[in-house]
N, C-alpha and C. Protein backbone atom coordinates (compact mmCIF):
# COMPACT_ATOMS: atom_id res chain seq x y z
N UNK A 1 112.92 73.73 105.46
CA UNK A 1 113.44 74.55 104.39
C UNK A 1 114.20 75.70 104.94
N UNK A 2 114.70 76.21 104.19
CA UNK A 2 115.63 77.96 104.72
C UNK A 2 114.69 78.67 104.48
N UNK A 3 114.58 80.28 105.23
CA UNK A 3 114.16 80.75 104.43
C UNK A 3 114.85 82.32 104.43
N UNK A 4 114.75 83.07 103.39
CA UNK A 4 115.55 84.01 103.17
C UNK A 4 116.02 84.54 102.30
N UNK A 5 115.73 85.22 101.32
CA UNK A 5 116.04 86.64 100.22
C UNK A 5 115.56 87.54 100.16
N UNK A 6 116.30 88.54 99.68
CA UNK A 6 115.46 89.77 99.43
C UNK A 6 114.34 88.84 98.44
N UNK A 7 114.76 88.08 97.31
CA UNK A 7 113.59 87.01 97.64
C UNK A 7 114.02 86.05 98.31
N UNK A 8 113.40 85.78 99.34
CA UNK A 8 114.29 84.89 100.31
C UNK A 8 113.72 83.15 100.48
N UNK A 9 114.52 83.02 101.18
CA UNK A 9 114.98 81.59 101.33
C UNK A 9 113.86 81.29 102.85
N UNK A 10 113.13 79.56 102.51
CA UNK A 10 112.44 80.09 104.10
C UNK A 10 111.86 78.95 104.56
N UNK A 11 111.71 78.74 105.77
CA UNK A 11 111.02 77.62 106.65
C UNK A 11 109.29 77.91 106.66
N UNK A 12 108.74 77.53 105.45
CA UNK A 12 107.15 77.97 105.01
C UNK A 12 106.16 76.95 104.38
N UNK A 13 105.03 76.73 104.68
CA UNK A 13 104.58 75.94 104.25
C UNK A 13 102.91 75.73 104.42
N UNK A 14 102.05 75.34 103.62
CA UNK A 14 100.63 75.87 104.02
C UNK A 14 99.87 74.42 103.27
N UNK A 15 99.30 73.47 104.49
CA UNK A 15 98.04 72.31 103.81
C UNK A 15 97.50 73.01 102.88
N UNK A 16 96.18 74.33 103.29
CA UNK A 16 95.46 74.59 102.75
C UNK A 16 95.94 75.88 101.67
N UNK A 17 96.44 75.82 100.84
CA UNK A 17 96.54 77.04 100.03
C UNK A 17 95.30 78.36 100.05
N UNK A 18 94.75 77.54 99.45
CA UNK A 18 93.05 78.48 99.51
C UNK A 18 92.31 78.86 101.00
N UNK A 19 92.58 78.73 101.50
CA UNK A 19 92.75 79.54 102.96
C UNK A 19 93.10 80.22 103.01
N UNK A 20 94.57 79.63 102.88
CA UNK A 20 95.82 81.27 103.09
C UNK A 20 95.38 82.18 101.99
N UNK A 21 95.09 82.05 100.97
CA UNK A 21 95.10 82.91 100.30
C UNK A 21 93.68 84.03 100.74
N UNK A 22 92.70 83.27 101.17
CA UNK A 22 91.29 83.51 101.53
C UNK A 22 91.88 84.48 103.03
N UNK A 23 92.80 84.22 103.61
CA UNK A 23 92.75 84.92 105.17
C UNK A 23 94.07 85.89 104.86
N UNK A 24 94.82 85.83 103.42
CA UNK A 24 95.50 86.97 103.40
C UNK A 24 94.92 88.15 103.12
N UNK A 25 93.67 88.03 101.71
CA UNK A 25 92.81 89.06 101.42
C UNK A 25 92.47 89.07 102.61
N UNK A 26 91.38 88.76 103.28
CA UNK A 26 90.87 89.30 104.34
C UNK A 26 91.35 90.28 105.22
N UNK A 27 92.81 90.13 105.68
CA UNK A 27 93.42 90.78 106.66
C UNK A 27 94.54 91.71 106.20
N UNK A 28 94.68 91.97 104.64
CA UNK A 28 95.64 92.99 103.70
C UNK A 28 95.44 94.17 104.72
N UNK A 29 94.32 95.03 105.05
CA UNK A 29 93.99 96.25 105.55
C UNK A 29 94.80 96.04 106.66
N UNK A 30 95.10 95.06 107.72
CA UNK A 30 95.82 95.38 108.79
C UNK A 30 96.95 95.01 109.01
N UNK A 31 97.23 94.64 108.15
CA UNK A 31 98.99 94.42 108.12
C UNK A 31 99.31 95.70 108.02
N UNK A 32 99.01 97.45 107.83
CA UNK A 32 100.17 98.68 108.36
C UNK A 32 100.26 98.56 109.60
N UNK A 33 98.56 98.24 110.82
CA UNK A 33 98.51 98.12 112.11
C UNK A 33 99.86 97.49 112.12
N UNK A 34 100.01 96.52 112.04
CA UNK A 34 100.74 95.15 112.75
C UNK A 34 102.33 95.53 112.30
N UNK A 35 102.25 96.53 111.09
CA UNK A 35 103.89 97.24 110.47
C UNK A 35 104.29 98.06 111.90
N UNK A 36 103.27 98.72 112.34
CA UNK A 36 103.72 100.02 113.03
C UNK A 36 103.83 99.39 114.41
N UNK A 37 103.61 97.93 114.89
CA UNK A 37 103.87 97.50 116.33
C UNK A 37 105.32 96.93 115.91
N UNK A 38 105.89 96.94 115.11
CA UNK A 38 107.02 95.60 114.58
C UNK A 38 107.99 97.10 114.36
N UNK A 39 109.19 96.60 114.33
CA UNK A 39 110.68 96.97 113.34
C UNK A 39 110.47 96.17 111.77
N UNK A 40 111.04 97.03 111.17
CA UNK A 40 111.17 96.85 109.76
C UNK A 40 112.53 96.78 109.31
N UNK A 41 112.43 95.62 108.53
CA UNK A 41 113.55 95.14 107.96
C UNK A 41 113.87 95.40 106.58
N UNK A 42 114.95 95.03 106.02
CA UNK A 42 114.91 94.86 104.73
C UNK A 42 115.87 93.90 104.49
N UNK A 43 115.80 93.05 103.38
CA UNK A 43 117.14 92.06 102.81
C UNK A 43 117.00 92.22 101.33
N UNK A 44 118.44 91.66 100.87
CA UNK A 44 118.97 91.75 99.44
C UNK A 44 117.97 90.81 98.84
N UNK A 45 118.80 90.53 97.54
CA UNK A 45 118.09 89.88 96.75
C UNK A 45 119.18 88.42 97.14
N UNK A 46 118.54 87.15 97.58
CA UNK A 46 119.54 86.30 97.58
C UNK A 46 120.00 85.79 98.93
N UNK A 47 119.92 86.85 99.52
CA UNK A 47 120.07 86.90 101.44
C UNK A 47 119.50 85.50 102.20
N UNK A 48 120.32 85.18 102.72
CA UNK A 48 119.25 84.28 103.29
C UNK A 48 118.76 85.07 104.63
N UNK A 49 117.90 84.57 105.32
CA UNK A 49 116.95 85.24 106.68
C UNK A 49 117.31 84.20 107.42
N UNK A 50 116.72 82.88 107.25
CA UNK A 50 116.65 81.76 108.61
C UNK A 50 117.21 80.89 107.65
N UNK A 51 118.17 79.49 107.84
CA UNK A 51 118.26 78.68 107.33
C UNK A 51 117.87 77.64 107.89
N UNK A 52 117.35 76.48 107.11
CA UNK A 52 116.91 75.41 107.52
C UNK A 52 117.74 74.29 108.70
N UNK A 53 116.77 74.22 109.43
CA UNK A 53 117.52 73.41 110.67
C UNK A 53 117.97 74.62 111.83
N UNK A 54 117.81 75.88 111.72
CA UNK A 54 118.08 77.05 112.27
C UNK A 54 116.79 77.62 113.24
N UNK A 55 116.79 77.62 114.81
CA UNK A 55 115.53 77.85 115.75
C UNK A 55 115.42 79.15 115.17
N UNK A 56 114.49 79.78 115.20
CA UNK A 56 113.98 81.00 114.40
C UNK A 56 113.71 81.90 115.71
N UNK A 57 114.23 82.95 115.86
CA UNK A 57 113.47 84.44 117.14
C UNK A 57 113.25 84.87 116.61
N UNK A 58 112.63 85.31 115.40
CA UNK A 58 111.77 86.22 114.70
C UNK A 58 110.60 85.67 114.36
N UNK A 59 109.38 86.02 113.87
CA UNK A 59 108.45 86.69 112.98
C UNK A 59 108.38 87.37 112.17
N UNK A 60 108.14 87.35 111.04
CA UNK A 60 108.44 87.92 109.61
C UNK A 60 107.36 88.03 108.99
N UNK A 61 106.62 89.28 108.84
CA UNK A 61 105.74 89.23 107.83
C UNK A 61 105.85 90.24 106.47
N UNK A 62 105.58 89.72 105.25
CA UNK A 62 106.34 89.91 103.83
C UNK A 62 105.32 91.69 103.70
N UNK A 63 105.99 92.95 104.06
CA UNK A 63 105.25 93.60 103.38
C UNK A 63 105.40 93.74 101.43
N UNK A 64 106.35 93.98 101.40
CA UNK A 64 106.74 94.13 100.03
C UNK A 64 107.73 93.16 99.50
N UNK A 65 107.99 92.91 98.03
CA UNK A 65 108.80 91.78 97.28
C UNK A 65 108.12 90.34 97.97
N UNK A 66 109.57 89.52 97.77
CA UNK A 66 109.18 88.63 97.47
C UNK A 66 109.87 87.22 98.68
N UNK A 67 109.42 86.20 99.08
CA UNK A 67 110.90 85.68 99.32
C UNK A 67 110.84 84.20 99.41
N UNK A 68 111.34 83.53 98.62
CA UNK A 68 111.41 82.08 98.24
C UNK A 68 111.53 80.87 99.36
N UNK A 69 111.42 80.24 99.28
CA UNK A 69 111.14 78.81 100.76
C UNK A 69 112.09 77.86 99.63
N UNK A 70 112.99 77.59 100.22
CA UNK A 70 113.64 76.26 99.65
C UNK A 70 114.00 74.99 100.92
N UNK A 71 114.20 74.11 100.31
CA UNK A 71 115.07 72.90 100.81
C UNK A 71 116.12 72.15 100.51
N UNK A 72 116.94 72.38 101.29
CA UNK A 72 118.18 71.74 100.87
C UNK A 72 118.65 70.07 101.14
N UNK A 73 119.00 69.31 100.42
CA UNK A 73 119.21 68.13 100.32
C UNK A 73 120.03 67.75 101.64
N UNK A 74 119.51 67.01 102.47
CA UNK A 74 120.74 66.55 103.30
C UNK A 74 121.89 65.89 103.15
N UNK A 75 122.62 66.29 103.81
CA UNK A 75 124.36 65.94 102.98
C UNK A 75 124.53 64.92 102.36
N UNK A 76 124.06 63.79 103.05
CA UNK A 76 124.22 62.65 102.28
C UNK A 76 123.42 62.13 101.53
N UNK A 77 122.27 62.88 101.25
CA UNK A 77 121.71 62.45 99.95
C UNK A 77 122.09 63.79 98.55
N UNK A 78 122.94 64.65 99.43
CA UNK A 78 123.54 65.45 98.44
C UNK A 78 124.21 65.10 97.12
N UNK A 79 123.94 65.40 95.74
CA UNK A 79 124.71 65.20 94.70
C UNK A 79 124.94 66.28 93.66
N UNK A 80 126.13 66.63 92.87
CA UNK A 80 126.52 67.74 92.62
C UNK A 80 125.55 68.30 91.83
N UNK A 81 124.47 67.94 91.29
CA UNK A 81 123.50 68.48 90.18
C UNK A 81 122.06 68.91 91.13
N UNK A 82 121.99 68.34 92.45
CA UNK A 82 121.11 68.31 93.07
C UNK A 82 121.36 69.69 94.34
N UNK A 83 120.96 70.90 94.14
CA UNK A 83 120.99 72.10 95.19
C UNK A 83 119.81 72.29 95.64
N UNK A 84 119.21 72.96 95.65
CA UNK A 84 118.17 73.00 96.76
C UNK A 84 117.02 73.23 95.47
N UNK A 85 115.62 73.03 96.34
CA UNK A 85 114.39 72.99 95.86
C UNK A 85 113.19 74.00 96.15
N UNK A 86 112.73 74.62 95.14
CA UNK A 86 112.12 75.78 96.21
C UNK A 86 110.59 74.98 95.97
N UNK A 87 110.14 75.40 97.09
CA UNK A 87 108.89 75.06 97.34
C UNK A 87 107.94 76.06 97.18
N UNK A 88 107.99 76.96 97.75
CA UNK A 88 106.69 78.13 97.29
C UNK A 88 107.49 79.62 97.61
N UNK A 89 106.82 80.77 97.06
CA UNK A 89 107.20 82.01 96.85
C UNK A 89 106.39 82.41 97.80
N UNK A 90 107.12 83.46 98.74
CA UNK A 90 106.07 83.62 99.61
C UNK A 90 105.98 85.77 99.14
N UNK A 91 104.45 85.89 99.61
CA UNK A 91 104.41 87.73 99.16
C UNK A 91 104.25 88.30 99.86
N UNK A 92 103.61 89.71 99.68
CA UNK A 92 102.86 90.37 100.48
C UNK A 92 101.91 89.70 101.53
N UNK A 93 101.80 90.18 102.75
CA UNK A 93 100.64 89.22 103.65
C UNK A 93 100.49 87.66 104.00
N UNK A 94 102.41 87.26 103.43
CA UNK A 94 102.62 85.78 104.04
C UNK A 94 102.90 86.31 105.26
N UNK A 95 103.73 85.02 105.86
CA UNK A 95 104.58 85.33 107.08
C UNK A 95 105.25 83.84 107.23
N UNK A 96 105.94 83.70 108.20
CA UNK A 96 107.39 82.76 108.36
C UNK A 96 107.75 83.38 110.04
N UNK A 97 108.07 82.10 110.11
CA UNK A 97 109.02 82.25 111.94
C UNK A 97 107.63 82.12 112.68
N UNK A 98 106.74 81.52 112.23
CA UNK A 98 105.54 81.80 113.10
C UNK A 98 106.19 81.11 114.62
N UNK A 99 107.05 79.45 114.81
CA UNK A 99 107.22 79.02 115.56
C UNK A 99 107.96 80.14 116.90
N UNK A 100 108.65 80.81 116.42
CA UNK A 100 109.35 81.87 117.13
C UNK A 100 108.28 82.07 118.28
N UNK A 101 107.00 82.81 117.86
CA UNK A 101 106.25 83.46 118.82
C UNK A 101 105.78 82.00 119.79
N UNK A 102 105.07 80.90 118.75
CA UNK A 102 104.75 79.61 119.72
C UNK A 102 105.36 78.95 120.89
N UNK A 103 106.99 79.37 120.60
CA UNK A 103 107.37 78.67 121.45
C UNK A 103 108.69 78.75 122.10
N UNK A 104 108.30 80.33 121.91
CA UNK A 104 108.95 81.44 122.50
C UNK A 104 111.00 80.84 122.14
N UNK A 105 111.13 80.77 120.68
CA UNK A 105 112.32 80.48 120.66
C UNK A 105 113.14 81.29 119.92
């Protein structure tokens, strides 16, 4: 998927929902820690961040708003009514680009 907007567009995705959601509460309190080791960003509304098929060097974690995970049709199964698909909204205490840090790209 892309990912990236101020609600953004994004390469995101989670088996267990109820996990993530279970290990975002958990760890809300230290995401300022983890603000104040990082640079802070900001994007528009619409922006993309990473697009799909794009090696990611970042880590991104959502303090505030919002930012959308889509997928875009590959060209040739592209058709004019058919644009991209969003898959999940990601918030506060997601994150995206995890591969970045894994594998150092």
């Amino acid at each position: 998927g892309s990912v990236g907007t101020g609600k953004e567009k994004g390469e995101a995705s989670s088996d267990r929902p109820k996990e993530k959601e279970a290990a975002r509460e958990e760890n809300k309190d230290q995401i300022p820690l983890l603000v104040g080791a990082c640079s802070q960003s900001s994007f528009k509304t619409d922006e993309v961040i990473i697009k799909q098929g794009d090696l990611g060097d970042k880590f991104y974690i959502i303090y505030s708003g919002e930012a959308s995970v889509t997928i875009q049709p590959s060209p040739e199964e592209e058709s004019p009514e058919e644009k991209s698909q969003l898959v999940a909204v990601l918030k506060p205490g997601d994150y995206f680009g995890e591969k970045a840090l894994l594998h150092d790209e």
